[in-house]
C-alpha atoms as a PDB file:
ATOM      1  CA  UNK A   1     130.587 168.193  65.773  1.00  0.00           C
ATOM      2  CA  UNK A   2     129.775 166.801  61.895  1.00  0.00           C
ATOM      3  CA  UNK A   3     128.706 163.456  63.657  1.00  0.00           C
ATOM      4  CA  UNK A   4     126.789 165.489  66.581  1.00  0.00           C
ATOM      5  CA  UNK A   5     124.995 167.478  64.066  1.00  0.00           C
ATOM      6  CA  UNK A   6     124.432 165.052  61.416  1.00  0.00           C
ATOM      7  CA  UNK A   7     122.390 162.807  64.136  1.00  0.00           C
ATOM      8  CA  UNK A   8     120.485 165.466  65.438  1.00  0.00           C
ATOM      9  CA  UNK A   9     119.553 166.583  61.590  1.00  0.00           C
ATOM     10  CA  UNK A  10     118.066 162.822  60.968  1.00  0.00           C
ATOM     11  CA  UNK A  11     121.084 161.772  59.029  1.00  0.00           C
ATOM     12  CA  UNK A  12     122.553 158.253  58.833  1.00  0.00           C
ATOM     13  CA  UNK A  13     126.230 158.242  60.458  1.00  0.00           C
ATOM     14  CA  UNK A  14     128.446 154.987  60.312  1.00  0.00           C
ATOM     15  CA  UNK A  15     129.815 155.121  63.544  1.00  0.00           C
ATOM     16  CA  UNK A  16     132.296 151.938  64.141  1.00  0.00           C
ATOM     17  CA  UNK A  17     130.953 150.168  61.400  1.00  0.00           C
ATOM     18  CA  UNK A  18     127.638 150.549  62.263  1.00  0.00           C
ATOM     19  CA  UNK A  19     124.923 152.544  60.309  1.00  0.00           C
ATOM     20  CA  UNK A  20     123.679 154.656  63.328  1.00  0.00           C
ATOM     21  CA  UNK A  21     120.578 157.125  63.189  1.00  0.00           C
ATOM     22  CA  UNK A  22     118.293 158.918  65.716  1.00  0.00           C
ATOM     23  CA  UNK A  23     114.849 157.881  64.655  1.00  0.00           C
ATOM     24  CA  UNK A  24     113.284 160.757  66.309  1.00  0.00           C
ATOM     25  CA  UNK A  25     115.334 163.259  64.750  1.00  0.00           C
ATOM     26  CA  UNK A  26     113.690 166.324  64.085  1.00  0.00           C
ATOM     27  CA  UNK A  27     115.756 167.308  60.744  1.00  0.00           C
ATOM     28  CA  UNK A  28     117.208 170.315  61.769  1.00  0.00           C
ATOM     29  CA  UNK A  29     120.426 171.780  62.289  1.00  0.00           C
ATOM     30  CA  UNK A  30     121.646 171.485  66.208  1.00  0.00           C
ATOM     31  CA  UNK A  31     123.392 174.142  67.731  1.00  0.00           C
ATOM     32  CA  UNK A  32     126.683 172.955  69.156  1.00  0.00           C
ATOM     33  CA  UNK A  33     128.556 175.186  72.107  1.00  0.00           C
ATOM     34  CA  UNK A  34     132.517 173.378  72.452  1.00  0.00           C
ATOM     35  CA  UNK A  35     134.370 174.486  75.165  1.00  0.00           C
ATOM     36  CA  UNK A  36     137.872 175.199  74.477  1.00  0.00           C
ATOM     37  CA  UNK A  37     141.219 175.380  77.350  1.00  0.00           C
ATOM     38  CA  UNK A  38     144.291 177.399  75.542  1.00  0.00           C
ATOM     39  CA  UNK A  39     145.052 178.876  72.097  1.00  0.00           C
ATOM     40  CA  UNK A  40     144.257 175.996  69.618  1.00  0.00           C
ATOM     41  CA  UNK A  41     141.439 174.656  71.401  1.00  0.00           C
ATOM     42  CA  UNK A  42     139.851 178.082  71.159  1.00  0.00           C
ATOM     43  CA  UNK A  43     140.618 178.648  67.763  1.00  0.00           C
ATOM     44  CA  UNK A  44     139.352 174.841  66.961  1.00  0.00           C
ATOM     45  CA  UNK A  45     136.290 175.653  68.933  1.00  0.00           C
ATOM     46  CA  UNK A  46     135.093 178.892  67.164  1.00  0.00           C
ATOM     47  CA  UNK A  47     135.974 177.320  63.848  1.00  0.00           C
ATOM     48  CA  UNK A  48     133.745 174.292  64.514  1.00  0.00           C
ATOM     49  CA  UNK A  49     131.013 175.185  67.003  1.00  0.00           C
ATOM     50  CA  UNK A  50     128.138 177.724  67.160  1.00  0.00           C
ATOM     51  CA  UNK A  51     129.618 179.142  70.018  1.00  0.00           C
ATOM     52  CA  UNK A  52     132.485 178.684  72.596  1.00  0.00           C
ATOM     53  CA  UNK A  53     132.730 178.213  76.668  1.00  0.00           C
ATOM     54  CA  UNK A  54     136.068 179.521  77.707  1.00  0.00           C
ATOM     55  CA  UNK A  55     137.650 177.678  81.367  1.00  0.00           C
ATOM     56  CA  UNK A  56     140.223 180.500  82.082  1.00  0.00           C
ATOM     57  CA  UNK A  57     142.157 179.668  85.236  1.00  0.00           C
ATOM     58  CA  UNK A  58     142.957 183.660  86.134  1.00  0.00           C
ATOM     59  CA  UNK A  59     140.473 186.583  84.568  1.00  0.00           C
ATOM     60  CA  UNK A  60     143.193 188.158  83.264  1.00  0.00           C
ATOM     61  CA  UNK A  61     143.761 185.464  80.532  1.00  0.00           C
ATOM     62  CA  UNK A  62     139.791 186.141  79.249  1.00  0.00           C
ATOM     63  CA  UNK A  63     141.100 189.125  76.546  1.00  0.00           C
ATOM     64  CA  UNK A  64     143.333 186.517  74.879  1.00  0.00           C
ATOM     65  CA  UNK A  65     141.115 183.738  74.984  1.00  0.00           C
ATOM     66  CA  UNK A  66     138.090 186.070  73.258  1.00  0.00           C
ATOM     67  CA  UNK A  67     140.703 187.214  70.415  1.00  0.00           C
ATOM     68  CA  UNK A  68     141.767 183.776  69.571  1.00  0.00           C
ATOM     69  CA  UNK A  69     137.743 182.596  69.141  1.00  0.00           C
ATOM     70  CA  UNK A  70     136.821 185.699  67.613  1.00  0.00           C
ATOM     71  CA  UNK A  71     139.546 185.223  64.849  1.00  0.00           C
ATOM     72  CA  UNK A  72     138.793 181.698  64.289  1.00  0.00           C
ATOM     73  CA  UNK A  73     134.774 183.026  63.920  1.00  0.00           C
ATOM     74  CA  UNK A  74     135.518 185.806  61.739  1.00  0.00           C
ATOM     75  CA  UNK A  75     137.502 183.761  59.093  1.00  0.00           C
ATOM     76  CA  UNK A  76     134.461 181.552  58.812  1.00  0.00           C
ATOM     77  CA  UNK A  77     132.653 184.594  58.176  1.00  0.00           C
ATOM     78  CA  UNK A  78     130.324 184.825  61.078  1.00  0.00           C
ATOM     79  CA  UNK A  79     130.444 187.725  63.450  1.00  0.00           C
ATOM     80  CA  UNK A  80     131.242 187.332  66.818  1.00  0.00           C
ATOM     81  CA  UNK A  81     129.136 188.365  69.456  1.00  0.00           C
ATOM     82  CA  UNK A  82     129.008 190.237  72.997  1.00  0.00           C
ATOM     83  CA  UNK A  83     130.494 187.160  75.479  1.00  0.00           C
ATOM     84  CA  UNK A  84     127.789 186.915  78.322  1.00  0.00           C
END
């Protein structure tokens, strides 16, 4: 996500050894959505990205999956909102 957003901002990024920079760049801040499959990919996920897709297998599991984004969000400080 640094790398994603640093690219998008207009930032230089050595990616294997190589200086690498999107000319076109705008310089702003890209919103990045991860998607996330189990506990610690959904807490990794809200801590990182802007915003999280959840792959639940059964719809039951959705109420866990929420909580464990929602924490990860609300120890960065942002505040969670309504899933759509």
């Amino acid at each position: 996500m640094r790398v994603f957003r640093a690219l998008n901002g207009g930032k230089s990024v050595k990616l294997d050894g190589v200086d690498t920079r999107f000319p076109l760049a705008g310089g702003w801040r890209a919103t990045g959505v991860v998607a996330g499959y189990g506990p610690k990919a959904l807490r990794t996920a809200g801590r990182i990205g802007d915003g999280v897709i959840l792959q639940l297998p059964i719809p039951i599991s959705s109420n866990g999956a929420l909580a464990s984004s929602a924490k990860a969000l609300e120890r960065l400080g942002a505040i969670p909102q309504k899933s759509r």
